[in-house]
PDB file of N, CA and C in Angstrom:
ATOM      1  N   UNK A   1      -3.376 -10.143  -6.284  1.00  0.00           N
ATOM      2  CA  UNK A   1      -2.930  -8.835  -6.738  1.00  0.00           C
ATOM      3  C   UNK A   1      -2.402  -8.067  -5.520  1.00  0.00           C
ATOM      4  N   UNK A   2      -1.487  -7.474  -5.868  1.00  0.00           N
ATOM      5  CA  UNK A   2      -0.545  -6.338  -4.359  1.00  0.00           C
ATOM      6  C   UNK A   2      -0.957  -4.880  -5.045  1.00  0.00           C
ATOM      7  N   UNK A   3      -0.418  -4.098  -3.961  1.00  0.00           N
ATOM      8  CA  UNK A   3      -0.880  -2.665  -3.995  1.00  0.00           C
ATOM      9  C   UNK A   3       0.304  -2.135  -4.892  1.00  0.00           C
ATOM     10  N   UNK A   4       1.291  -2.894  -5.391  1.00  0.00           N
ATOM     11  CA  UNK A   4       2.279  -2.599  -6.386  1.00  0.00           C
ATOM     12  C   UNK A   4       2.039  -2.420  -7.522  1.00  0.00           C
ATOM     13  N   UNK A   5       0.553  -3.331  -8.168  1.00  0.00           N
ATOM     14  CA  UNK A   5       0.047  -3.844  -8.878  1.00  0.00           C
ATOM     15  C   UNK A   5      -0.930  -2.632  -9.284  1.00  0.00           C
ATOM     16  N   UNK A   6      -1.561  -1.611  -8.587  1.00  0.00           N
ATOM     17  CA  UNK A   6      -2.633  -0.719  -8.705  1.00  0.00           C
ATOM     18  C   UNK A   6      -2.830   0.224  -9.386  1.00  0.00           C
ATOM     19  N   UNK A   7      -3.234   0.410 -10.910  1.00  0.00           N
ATOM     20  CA  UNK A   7      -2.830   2.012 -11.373  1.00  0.00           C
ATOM     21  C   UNK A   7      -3.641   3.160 -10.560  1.00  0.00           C
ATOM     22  N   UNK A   8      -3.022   4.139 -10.785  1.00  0.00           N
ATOM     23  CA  UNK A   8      -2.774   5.333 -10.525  1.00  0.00           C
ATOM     24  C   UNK A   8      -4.561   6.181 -10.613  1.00  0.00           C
ATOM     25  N   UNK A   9      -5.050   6.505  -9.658  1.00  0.00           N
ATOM     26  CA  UNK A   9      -6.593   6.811  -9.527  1.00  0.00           C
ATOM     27  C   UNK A   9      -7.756   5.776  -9.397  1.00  0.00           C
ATOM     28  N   UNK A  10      -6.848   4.572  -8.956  1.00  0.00           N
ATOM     29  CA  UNK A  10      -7.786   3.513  -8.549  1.00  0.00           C
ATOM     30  C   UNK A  10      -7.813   3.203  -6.618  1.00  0.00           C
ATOM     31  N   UNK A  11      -9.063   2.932  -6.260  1.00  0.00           N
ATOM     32  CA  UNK A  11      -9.481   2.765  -4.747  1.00  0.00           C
ATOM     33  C   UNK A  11      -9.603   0.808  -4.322  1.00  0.00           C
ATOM     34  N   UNK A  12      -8.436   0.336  -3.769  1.00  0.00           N
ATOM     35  CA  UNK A  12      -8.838  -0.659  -3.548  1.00  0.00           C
ATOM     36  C   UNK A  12      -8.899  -0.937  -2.129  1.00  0.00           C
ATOM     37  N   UNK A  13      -9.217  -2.161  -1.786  1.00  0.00           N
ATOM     38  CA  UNK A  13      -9.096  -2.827  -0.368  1.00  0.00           C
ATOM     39  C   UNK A  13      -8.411  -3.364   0.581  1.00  0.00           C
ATOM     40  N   UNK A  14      -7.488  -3.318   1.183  1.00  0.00           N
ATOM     41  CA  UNK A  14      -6.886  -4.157   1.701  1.00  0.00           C
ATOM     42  C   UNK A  14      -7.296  -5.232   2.141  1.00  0.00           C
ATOM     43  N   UNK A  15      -7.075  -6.582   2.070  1.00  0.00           N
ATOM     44  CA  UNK A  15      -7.005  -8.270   2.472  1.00  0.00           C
ATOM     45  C   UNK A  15      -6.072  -8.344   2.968  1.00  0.00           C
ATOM     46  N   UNK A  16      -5.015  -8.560   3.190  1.00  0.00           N
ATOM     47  CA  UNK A  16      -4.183  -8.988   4.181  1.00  0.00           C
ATOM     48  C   UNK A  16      -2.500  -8.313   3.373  1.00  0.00           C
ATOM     49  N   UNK A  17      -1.919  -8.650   5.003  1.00  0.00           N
ATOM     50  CA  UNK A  17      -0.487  -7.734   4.761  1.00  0.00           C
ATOM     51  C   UNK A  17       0.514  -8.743   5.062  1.00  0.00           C
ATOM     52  N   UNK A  18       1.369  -9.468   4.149  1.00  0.00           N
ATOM     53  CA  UNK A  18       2.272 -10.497   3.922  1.00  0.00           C
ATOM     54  C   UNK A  18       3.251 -10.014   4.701  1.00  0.00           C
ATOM     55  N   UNK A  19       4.413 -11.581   4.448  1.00  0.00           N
ATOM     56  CA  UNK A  19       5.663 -11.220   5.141  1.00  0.00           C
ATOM     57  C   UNK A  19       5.704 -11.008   6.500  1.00  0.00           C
ATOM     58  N   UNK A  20       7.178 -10.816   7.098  1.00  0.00           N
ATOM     59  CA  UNK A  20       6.829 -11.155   8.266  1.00  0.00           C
ATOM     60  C   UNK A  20       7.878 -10.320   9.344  1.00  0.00           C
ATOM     61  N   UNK A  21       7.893 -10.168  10.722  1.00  0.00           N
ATOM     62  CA  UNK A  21       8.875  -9.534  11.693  1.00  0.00           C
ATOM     63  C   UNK A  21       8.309  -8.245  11.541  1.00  0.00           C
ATOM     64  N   UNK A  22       9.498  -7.670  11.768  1.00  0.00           N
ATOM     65  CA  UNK A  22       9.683  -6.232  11.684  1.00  0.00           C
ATOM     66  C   UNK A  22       8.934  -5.282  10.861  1.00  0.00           C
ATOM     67  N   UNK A  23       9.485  -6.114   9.532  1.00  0.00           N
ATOM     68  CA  UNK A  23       8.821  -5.249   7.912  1.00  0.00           C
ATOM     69  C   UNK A  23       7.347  -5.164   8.061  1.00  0.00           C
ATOM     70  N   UNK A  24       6.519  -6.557   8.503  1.00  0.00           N
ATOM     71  CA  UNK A  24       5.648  -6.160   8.277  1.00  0.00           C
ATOM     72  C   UNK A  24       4.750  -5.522   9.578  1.00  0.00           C
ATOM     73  N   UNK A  25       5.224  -5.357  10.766  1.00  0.00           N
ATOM     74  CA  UNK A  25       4.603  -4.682  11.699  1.00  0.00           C
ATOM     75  C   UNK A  25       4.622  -3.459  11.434  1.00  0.00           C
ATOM     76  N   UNK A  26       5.689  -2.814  11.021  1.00  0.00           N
ATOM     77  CA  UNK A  26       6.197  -1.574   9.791  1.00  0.00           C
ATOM     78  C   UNK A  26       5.202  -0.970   9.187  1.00  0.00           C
ATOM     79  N   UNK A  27       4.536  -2.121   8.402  1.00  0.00           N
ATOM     80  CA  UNK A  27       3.744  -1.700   7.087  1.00  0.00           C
ATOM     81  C   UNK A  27       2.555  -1.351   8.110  1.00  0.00           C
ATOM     82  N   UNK A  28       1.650  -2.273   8.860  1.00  0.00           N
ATOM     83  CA  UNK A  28       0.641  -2.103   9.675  1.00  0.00           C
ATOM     84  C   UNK A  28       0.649  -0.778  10.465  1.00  0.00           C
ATOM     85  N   UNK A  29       1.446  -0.659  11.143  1.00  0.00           N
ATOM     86  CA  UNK A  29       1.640   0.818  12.445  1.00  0.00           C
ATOM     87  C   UNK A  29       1.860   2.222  11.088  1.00  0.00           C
ATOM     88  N   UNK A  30       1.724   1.977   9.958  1.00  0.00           N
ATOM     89  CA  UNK A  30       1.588   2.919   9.122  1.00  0.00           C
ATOM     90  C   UNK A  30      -0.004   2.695   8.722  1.00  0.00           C
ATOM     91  N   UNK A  31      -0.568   1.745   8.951  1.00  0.00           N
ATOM     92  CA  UNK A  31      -2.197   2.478   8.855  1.00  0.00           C
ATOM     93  C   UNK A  31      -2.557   1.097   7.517  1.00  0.00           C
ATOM     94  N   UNK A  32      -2.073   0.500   6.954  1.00  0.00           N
ATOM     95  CA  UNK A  32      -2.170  -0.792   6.414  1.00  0.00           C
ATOM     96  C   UNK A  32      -2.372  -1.611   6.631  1.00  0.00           C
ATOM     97  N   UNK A  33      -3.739  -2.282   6.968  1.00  0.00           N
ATOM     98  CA  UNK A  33      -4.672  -3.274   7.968  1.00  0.00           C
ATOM     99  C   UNK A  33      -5.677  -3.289   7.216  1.00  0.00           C
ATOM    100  N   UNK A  34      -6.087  -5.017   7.359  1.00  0.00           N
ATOM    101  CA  UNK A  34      -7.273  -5.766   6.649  1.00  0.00           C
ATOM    102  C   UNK A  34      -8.252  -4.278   6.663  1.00  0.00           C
ATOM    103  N   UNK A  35      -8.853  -4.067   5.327  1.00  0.00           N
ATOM    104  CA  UNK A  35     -10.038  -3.710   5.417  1.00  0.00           C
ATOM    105  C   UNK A  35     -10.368  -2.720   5.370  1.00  0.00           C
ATOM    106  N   UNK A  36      -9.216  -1.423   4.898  1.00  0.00           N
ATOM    107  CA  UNK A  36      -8.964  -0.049   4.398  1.00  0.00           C
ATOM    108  C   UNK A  36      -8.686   0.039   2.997  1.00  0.00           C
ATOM    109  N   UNK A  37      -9.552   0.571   2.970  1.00  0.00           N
ATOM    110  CA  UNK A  37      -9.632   1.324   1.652  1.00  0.00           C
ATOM    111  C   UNK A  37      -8.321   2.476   1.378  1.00  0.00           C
ATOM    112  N   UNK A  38      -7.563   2.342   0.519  1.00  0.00           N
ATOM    113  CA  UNK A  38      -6.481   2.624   0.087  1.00  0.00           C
ATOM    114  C   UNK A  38      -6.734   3.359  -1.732  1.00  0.00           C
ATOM    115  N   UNK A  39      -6.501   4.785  -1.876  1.00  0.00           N
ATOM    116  CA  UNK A  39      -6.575   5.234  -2.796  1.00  0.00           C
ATOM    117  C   UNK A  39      -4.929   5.608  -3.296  1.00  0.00           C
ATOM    118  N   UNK A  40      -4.908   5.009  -4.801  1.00  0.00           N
ATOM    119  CA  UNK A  40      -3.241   4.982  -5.317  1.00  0.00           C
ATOM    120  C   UNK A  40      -3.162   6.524  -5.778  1.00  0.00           C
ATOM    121  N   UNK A  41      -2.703   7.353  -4.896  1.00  0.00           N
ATOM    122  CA  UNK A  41      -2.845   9.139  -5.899  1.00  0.00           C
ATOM    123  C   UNK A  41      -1.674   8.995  -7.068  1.00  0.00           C
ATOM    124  N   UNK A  42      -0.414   9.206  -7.016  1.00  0.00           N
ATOM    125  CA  UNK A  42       0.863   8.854  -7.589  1.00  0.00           C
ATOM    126  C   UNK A  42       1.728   8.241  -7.772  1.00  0.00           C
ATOM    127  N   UNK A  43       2.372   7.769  -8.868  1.00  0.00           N
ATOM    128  CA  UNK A  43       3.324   6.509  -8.983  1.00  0.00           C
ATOM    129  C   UNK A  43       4.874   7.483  -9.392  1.00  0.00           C
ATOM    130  N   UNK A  44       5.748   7.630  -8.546  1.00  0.00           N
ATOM    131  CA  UNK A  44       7.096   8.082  -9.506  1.00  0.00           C
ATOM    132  C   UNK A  44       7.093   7.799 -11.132  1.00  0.00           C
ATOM    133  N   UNK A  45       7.842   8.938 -11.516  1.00  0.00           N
ATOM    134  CA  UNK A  45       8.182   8.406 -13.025  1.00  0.00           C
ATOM    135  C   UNK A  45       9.104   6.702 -13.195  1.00  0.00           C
ATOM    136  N   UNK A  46      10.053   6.689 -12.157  1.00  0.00           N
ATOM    137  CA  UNK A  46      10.488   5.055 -12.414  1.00  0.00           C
ATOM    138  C   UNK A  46       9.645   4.198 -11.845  1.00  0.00           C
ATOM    139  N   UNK A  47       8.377   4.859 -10.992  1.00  0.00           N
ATOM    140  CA  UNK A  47       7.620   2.810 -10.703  1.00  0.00           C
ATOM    141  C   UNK A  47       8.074   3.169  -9.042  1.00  0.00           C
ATOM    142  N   UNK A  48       8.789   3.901  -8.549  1.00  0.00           N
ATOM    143  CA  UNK A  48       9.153   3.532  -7.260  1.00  0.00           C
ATOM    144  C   UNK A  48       9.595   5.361  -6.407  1.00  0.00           C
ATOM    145  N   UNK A  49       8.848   5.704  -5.706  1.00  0.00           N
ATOM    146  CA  UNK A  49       7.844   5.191  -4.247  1.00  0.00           C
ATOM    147  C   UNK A  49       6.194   4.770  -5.543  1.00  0.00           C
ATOM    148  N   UNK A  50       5.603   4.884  -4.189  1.00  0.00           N
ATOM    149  CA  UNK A  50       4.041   5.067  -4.797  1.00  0.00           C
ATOM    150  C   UNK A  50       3.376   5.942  -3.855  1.00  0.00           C
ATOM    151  N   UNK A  51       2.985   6.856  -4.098  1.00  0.00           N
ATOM    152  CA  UNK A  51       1.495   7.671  -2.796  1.00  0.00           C
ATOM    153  C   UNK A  51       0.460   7.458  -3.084  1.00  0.00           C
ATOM    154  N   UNK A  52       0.431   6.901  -1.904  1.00  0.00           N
ATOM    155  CA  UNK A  52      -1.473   6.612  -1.243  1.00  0.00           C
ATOM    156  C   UNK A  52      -1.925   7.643  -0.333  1.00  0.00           C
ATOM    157  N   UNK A  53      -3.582   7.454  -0.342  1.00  0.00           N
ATOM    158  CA  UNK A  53      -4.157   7.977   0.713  1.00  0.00           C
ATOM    159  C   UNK A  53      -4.871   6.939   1.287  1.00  0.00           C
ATOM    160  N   UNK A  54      -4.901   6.952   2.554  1.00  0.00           N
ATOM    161  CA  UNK A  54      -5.786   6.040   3.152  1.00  0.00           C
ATOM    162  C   UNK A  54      -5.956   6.669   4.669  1.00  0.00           C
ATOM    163  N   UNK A  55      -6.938   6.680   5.114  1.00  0.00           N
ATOM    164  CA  UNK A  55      -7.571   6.790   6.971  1.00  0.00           C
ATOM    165  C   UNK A  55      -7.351   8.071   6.761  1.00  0.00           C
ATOM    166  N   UNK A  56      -7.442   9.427   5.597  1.00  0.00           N
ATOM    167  CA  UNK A  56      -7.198  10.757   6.183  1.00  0.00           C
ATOM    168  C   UNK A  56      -5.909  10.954   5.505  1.00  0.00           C
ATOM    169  N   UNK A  57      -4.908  10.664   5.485  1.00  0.00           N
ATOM    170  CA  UNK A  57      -3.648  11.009   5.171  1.00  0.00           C
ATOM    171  C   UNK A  57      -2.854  10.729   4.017  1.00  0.00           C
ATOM    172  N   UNK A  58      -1.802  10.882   3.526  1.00  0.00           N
ATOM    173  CA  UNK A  58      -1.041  10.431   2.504  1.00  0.00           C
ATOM    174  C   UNK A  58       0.189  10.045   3.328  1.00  0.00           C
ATOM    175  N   UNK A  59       0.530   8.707   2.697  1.00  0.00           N
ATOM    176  CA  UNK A  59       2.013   8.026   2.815  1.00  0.00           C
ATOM    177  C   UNK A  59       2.198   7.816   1.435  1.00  0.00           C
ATOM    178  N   UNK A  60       3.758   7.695   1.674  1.00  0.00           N
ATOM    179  CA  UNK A  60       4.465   7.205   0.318  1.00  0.00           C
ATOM    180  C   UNK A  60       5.312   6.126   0.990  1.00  0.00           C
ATOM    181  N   UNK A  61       5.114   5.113   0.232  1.00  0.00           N
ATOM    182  CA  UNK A  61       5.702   3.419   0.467  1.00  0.00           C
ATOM    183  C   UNK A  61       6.628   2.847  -0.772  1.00  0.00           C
ATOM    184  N   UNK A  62       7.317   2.295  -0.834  1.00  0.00           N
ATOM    185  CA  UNK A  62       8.288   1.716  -1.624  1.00  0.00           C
ATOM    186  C   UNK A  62       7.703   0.769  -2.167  1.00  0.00           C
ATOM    187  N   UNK A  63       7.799   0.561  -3.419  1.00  0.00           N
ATOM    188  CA  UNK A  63       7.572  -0.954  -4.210  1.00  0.00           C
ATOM    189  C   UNK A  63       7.878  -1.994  -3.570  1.00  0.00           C
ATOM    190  N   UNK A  64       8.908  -2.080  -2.773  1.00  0.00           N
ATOM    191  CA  UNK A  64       9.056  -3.625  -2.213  1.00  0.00           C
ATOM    192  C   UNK A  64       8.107  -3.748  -0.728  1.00  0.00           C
ATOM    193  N   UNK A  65       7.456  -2.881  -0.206  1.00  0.00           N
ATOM    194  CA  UNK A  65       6.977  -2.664   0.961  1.00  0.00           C
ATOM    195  C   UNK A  65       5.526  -3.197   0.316  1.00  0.00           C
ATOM    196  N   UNK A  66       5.277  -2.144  -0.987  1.00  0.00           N
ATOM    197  CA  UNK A  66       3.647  -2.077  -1.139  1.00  0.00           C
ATOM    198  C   UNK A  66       3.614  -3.473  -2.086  1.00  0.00           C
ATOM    199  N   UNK A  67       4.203  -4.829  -2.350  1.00  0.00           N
ATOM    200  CA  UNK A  67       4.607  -6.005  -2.806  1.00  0.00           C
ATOM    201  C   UNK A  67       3.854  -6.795  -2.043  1.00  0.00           C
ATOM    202  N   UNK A  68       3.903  -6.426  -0.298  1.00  0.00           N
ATOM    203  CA  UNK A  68       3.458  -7.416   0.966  1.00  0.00           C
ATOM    204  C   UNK A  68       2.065  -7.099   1.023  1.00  0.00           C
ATOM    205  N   UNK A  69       1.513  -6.353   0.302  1.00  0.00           N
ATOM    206  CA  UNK A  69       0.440  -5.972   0.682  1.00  0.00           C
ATOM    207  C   UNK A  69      -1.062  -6.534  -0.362  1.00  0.00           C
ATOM    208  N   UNK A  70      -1.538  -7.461  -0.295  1.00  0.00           N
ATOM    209  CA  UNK A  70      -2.244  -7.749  -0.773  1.00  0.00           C
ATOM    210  C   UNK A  70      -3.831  -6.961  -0.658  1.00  0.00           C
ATOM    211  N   UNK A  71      -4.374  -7.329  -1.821  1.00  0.00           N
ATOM    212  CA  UNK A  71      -5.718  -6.194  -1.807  1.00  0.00           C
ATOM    213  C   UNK A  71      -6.756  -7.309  -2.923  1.00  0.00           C
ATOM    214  N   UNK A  72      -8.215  -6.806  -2.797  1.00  0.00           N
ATOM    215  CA  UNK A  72      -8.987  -7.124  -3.324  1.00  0.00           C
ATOM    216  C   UNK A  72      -9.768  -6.348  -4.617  1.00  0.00           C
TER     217      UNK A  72
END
């Protein structure tokens, strides 16, 4: 399951962050690393960004970003 996958007021885990180079050093230096707890606050009306909170803060990530991101 990916963090694409998560409805909306659910807290999951991060397991590991797919893909590779750039994109995914990307995803990491934004705070997306084994073993954070990641809360899904909002999904756009089309499905795409998504906002999370995780470590304190809110980001908003793209469907194809939050795809690499596997969770437990």
């Amino acid at each position: 399951m990916t963090l694409k996958d998560v409805k909306v007021g659910k807290t999951v885990t991060v397991s590991k962050v797919a893909g590779e180079g750039a994109v995914r050093r990307r995803i990491m230096d934004m705070g997306l690393t084994r073993g954070v707890e990641v809360y899904v606050r909002k999904v756009a009306p089309l499905g795409d960004p998504i906002e999370i909170n995780l470590r304190g803060y809110e980001l908003t990530i793209r469907k194809e970003d939050a795809a690499m991101v596997l969770i437990d």
